[in-house]
Protein backbone atom coordinates (compact mmCIF):
# COMPACT_ATOMS: atom_id res chain seq x y z
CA UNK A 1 -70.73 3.31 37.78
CA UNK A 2 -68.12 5.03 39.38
CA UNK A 3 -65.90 8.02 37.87
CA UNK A 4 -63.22 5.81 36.71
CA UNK A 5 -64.04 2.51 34.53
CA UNK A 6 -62.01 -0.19 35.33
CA UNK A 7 -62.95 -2.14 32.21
CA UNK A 8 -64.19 -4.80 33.86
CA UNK A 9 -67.47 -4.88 32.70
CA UNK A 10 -68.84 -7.70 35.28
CA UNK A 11 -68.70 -5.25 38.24
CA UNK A 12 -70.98 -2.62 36.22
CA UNK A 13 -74.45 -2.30 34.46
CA UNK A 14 -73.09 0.43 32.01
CA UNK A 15 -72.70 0.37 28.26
CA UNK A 16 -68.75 1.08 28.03
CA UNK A 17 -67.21 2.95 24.91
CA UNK A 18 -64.43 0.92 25.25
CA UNK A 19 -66.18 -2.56 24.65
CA UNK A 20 -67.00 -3.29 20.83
CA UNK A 21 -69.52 -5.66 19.96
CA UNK A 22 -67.08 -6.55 17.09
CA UNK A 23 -64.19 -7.62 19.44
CA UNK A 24 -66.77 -10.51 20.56
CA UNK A 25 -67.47 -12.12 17.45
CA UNK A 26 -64.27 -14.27 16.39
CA UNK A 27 -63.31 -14.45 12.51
CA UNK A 28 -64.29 -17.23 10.66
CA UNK A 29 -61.99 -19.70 9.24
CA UNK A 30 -60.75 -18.15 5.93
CA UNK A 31 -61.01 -20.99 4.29
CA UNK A 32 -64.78 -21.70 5.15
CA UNK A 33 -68.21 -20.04 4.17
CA UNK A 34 -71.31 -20.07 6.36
CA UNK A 35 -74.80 -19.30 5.12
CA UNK A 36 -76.66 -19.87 8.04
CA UNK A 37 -75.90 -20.92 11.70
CA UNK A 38 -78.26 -22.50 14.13
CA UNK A 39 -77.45 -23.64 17.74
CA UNK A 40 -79.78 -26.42 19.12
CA UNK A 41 -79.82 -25.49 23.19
CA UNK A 42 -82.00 -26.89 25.85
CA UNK A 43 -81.84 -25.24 29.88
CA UNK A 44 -81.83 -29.45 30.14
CA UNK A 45 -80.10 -32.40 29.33
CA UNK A 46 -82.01 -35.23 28.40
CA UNK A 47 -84.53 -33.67 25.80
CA UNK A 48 -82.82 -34.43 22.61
CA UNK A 49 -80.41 -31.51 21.74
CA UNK A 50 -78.45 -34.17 19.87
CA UNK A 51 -81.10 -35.99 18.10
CA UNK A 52 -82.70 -33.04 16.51
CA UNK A 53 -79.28 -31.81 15.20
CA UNK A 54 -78.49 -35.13 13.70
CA UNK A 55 -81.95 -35.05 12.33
CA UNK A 56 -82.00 -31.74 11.16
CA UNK A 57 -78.49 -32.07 9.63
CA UNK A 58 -79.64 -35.53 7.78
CA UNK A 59 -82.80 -33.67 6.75
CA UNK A 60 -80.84 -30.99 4.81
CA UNK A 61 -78.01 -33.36 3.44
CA UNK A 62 -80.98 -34.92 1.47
CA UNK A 63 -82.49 -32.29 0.29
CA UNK A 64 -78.73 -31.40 -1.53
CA UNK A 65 -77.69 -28.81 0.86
CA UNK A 66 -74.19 -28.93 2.27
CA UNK A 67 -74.63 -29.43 5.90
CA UNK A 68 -71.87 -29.21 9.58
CA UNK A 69 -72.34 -30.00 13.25
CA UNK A 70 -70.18 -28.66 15.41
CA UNK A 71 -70.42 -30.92 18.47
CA UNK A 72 -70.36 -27.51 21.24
CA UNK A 73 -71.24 -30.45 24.28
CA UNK A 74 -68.22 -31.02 25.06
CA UNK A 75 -67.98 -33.03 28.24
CA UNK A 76 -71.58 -35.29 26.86
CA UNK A 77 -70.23 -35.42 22.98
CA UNK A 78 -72.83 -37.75 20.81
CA UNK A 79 -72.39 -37.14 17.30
CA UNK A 80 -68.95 -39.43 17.03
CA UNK A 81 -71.00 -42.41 18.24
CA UNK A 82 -74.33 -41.90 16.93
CA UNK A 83 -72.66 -40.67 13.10
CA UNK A 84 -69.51 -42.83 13.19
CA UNK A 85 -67.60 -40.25 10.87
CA UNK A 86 -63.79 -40.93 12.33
CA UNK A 87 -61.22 -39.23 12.77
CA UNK A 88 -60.69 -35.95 11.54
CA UNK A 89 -57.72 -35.26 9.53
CA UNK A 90 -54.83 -32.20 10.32
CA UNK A 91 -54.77 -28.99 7.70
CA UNK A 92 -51.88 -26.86 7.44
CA UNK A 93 -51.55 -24.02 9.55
CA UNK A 94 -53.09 -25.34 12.44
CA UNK A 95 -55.80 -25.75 11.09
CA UNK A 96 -58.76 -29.44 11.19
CA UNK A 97 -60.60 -30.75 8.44
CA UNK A 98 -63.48 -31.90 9.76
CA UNK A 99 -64.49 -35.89 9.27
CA UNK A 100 -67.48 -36.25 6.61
CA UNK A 101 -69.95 -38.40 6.95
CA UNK A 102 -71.49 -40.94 4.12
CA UNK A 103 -74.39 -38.19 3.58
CA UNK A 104 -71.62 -35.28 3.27
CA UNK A 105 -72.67 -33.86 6.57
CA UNK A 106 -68.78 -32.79 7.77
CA UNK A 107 -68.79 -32.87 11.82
CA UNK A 108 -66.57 -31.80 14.35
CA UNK A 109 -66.04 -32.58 18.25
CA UNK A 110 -63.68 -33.07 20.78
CA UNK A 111 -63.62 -36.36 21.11
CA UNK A 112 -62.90 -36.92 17.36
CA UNK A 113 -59.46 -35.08 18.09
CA UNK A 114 -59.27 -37.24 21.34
CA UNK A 115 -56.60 -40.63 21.05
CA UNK A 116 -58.64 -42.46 22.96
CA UNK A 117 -62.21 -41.78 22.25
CA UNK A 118 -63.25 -43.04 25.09
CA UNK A 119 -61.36 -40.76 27.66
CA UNK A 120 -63.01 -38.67 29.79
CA UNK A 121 -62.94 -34.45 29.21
CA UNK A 122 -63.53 -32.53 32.78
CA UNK A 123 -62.69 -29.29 31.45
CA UNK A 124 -64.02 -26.44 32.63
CA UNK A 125 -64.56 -22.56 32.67
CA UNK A 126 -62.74 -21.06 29.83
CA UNK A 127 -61.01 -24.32 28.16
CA UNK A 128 -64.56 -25.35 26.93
CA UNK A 129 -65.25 -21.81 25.53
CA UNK A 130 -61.94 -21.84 23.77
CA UNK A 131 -62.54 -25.43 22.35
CA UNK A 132 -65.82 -24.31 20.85
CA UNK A 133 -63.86 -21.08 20.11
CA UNK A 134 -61.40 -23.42 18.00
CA UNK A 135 -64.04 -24.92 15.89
CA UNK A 136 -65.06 -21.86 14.92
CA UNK A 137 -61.87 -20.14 13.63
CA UNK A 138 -59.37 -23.22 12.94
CA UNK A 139 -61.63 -25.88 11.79
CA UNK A 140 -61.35 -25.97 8.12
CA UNK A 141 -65.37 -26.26 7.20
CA UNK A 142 -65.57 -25.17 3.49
CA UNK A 143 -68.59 -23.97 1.71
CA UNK A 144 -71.62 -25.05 3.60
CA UNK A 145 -75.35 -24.02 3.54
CA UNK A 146 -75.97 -24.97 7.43
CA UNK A 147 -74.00 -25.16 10.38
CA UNK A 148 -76.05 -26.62 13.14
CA UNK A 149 -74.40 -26.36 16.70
CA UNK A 150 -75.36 -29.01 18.85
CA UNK A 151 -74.79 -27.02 22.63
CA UNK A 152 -74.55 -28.58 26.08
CA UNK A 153 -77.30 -28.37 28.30
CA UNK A 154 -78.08 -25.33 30.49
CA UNK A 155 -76.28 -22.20 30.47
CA UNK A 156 -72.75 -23.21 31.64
CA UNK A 157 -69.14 -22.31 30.67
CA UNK A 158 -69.98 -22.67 26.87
């Protein structure tokens, strides 16, 4: 690295003072609680990211524990068709309540905030990060024991 840091961390290998690992993480909804977080993510479409979340999610419901999916596969979203929980409805501040489903699994993706479910999303780069971003810090999720994020394939702009 040279003399001077830029603070552009992509053109260097170095561990900058500057960089926090606490600026990275974003806050949680204030109005939610989070016991445990697992992404389901695949190098591959295809393999059954979705099913196993769905599966996993159902699995926990019935056991009594108060279960999320946040749909992260944004442009390849499942969940809305496969769970059928419709449309989510608007909090104050800003803020989404997320659409529960008969089992009490709550779920939230794109195209649940879409008008037309059906419309295509060709977002890239940093839109998709900020929409997964979103789900994080302005969906409304409550108390819940497991958050299962269902990812999009490979290791692309999400």
């Amino acid at each position: 690295m040279s003399e001077e840091c830029t603070h552009d961390c992509s053109t260097c290998g170095s561990s900058c003072e500057h960089v926090d690992a606490k600026d990275l993480i974003a806050p949680l909804n204030k109005d939610s609680s989070i016991k445990h977080v697992y992404a389901i993510m695949s190098g591959k479409g295809g393999v059954g990211k979705s099913s196993t979340t769905a599966s996993l999610a159902t699995a926990m419901a019935k056991r009594g524990y108060k279960v999320g999916i946040m749909d992260a596969d944004i442009t390849g979203p499942l969940h809305p068709h496969r769970l059928r929980p419709g449309h989510p409805r608007r909090g104050g501040r800003g803020e989404h309540l997320p659409r529960t489903h008969p089992r009490g699994i709550k779920i939230i993706s794109l195209n649940l905030l879409l008008e037309n479910k059906g419309d295509p999303v060709v977002w890239r780069g940093s839109l998709l990060g900020g929409v997964v971003k979103q789900f994080w810090t302005d969906v409304r999720w409550g108390e819940l024991d497991y958050l299962f994020i269902d990812m999009p394939p490979g290791t692309g702009d999400v």
